[in-house]
Protein backbone atom coordinates (compact mmCIF):
# COMPACT_ATOMS: atom_id res chain seq x y z
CA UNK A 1 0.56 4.65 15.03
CA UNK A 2 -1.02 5.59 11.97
CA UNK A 3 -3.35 7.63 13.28
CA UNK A 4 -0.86 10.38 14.01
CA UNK A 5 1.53 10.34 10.85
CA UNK A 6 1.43 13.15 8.30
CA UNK A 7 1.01 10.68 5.22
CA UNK A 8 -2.00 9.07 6.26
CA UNK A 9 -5.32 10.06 4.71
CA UNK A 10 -7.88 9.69 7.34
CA UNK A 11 -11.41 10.46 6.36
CA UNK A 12 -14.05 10.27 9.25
CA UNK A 13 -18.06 9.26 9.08
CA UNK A 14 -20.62 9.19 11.25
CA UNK A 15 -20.61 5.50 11.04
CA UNK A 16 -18.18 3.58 13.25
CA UNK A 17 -17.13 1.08 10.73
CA UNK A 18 -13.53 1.82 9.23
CA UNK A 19 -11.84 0.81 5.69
CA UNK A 20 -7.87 0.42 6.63
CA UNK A 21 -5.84 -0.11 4.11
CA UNK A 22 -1.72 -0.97 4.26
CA UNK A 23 0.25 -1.08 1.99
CA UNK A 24 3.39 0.61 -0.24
CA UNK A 25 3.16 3.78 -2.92
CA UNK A 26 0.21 1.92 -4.83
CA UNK A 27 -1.82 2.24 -1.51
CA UNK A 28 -0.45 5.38 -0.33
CA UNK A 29 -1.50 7.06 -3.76
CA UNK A 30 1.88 7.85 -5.51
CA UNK A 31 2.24 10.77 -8.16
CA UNK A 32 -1.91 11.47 -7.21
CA UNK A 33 -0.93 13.81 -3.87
CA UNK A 34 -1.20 17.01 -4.18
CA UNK A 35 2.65 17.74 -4.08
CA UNK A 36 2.76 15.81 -7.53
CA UNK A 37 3.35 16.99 -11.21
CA UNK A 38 0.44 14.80 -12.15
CA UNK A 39 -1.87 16.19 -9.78
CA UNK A 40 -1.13 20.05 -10.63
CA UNK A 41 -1.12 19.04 -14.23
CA UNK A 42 -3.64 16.73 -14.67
CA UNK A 43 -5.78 16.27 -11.33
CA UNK A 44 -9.70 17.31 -12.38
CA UNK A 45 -12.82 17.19 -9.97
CA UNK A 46 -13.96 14.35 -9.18
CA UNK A 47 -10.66 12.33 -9.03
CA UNK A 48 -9.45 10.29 -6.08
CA UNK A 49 -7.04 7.21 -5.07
CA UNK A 50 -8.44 3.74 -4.70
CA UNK A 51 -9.31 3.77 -1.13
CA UNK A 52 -10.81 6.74 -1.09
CA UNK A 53 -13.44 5.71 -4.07
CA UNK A 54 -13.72 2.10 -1.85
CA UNK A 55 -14.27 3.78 1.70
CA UNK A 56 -17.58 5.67 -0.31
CA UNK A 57 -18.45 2.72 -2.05
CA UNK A 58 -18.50 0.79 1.64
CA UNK A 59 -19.50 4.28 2.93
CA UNK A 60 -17.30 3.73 6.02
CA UNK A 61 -14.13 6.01 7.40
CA UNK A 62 -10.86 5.68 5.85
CA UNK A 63 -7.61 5.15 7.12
CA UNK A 64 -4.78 5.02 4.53
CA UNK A 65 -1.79 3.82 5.95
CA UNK A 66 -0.15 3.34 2.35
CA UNK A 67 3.23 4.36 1.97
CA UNK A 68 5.72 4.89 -0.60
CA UNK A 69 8.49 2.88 -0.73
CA UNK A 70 7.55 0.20 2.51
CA UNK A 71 8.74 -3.66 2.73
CA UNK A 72 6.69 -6.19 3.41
CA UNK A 73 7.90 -5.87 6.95
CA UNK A 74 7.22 -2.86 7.11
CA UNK A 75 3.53 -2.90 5.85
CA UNK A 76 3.19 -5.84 8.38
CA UNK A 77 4.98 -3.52 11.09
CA UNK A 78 1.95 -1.10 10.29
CA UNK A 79 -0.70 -3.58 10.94
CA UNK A 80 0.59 -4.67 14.44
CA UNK A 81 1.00 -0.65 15.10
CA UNK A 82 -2.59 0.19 14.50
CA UNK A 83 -4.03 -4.05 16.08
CA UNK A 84 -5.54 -2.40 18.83
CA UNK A 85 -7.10 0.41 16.68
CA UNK A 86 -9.06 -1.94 13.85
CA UNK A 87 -11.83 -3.25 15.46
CA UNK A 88 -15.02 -5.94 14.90
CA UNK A 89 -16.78 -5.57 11.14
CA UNK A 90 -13.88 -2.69 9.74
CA UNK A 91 -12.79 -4.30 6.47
CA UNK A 92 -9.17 -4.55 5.85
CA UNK A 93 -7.06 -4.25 2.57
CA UNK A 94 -3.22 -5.21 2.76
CA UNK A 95 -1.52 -4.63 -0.36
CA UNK A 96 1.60 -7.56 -0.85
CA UNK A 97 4.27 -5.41 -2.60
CA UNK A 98 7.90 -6.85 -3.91
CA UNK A 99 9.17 -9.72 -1.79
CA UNK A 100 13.05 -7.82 -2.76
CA UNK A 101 12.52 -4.66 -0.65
CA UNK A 102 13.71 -4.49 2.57
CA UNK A 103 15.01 -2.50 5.30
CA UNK A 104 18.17 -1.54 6.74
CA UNK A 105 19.19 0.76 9.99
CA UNK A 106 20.06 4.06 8.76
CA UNK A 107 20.37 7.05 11.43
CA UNK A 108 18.83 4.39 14.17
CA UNK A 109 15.71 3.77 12.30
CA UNK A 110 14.72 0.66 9.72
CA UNK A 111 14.57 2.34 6.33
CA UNK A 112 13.71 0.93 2.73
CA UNK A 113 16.67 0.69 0.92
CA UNK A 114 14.53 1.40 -2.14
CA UNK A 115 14.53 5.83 -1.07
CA UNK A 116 17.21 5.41 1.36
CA UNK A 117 20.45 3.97 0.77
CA UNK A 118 21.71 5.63 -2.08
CA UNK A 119 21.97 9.23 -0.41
CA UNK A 120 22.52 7.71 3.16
CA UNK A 121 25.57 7.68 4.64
CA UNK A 122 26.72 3.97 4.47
CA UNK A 123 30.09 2.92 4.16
CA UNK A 124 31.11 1.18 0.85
CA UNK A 125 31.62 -2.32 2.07
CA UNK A 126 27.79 -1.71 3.92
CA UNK A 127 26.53 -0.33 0.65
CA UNK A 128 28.31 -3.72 -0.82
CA UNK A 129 26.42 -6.55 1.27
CA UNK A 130 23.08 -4.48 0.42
CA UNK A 131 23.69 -4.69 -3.33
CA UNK A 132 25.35 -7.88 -2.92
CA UNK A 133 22.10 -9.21 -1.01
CA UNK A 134 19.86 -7.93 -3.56
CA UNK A 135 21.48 -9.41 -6.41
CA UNK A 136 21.85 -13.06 -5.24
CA UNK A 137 19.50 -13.51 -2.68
CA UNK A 138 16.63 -11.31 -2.14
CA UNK A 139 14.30 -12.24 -5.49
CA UNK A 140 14.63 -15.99 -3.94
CA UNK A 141 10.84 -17.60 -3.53
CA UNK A 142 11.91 -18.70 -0.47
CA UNK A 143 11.87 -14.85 1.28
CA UNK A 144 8.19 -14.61 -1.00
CA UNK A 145 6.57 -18.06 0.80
CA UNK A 146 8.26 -16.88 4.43
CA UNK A 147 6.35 -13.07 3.60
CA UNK A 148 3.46 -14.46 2.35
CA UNK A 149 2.82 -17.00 5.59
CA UNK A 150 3.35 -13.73 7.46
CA UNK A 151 0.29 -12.29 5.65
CA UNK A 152 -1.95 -15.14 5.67
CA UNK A 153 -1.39 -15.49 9.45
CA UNK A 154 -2.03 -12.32 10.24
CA UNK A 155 -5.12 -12.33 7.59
CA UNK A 156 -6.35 -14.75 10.04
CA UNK A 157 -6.07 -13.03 12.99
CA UNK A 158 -7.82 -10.27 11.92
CA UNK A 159 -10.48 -12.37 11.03
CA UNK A 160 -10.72 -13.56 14.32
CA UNK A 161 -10.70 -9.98 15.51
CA UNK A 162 -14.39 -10.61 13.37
CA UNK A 163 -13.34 -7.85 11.08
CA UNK A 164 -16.47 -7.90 8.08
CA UNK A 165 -13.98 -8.44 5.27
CA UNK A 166 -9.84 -8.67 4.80
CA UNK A 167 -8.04 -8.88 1.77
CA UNK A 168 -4.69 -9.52 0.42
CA UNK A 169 -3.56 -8.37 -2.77
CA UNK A 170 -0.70 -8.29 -4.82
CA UNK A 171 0.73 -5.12 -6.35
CA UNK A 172 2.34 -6.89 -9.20
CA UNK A 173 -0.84 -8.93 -10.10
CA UNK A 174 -3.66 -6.78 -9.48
CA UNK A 175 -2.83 -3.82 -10.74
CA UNK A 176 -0.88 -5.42 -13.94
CA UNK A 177 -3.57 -4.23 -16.57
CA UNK A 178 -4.05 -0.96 -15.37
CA UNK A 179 -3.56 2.41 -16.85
CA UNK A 180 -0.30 4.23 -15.34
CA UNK A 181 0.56 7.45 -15.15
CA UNK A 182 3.32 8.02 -17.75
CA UNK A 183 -0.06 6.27 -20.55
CA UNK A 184 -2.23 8.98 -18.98
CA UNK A 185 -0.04 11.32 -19.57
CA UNK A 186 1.25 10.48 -23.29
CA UNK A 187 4.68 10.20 -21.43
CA UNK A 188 4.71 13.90 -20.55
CA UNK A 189 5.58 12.46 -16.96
CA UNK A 190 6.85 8.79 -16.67
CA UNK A 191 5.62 7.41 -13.67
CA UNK A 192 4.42 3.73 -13.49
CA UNK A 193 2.22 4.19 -10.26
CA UNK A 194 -1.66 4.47 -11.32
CA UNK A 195 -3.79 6.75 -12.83
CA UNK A 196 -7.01 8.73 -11.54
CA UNK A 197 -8.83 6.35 -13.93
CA UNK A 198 -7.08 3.48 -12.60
CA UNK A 199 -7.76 4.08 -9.22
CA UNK A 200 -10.91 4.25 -9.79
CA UNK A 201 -11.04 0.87 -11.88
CA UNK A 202 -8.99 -0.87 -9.17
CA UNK A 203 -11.71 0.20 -6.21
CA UNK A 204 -14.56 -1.40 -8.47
CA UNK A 205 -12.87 -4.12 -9.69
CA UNK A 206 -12.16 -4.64 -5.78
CA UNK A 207 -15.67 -3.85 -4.80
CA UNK A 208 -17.12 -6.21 -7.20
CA UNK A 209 -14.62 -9.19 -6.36
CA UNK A 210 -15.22 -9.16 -3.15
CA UNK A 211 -18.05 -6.97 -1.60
CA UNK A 212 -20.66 -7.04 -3.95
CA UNK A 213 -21.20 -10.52 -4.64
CA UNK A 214 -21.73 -11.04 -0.75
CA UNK A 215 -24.64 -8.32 -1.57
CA UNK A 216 -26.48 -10.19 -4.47
């Protein structure tokens, strides 16, 4: 469960009502932790990842269940972990990353092949069928619409859990126009995740989409 990994940023309110977001590195906060060369070199007060901004715009707990590197099976994995956990008016983010990632058993666990395979230790005719794979099958729409019905389903389910709000978004859309950290940076460090200032454009541009307008 989320609640008891080490990645997961959990910040707790008085209020009951949660923000839970899932999703891959642009969730999780990628090259902003504290164990990045952005955030020693760069980080100033006052800067924070999307959901953190979000949870005190909704002023409501956070659970980040973001991490680096996840499939969309995995994300979705992540979500049925923590079901029980999300209850009636939490609001919900899911973040739809790239329909080509996905897993493969490494030491008896599912891993990402996007950290994993290259230093695992796979045979060369398994490290074959993944390349293979990725090459002439896994950017096929097909896997995208089967993912994407996953997410919509579940979107409704967690509606009918009466959660107040749930949203998917797509990594590759949403955050297309954003600042990243290698611009930030004048390409001292090249690393396409977001900014501090992007984070904090993404959570209003969020907000404003689909929270405030309900507020009006």
């Amino acid at each position: 469960m989320c609640l008891i990994w080490l990645k997961v940023l959990v910040i707790k309110k008085y209020n009951m009502n949660t923000l839970w977001t899932f999703g891959d590195s642009f969730t999780e906060g990628y090259g902003c932790r504290i164990e990045d060369e952005y955030y020693k070199n760069y980080w100033k007060l006052g800067d924070k990842i999307w959901p953190v901004w979000l949870s005190e715009l909704l002023d409501v707990n956070l659970i980040n269940c973001g991490v680096g590197g996840y499939s969309n099976d995995m994300i979705l994995d992540s979500i049925i972990d923590n079901w029980l956990q999300i209850k009636k008016n939490d609001y919900v983010f899911i973040g739809f990353t790239y329909p080509h990632r996905f897993d493969v058993p490494i030491d008896n666990k599912l891993k990402s092949i996007v950290h994993d395979f290259k230093d695992a230790n796979l045979k060369k005719e398994e490290i074959e069928t993944i390349v293979n794979f990725q090459h002439y099958f896994s950017d096929n729409i097909l896997y995208q619409d089967r993912q994407m019905k996953r997410f919509k389903w579940i979107k409704e389910l967690l509606i009918s859990k009466e959660c107040k709000l749930v949203v998917l978004w797509d990594v590759q859309i949403d955050r297309k126009n954003l600042e990243t950290i290698t611009g930030a940076t004048n390409q001292n460090i090249i690393d396409g995740h977001l900014s501090y200032n992007s984070h904090k454009m993404l959570a209003m541009q969020f907000y404003k989409k689909y929270i405030k307008k309900d507020l009006i």
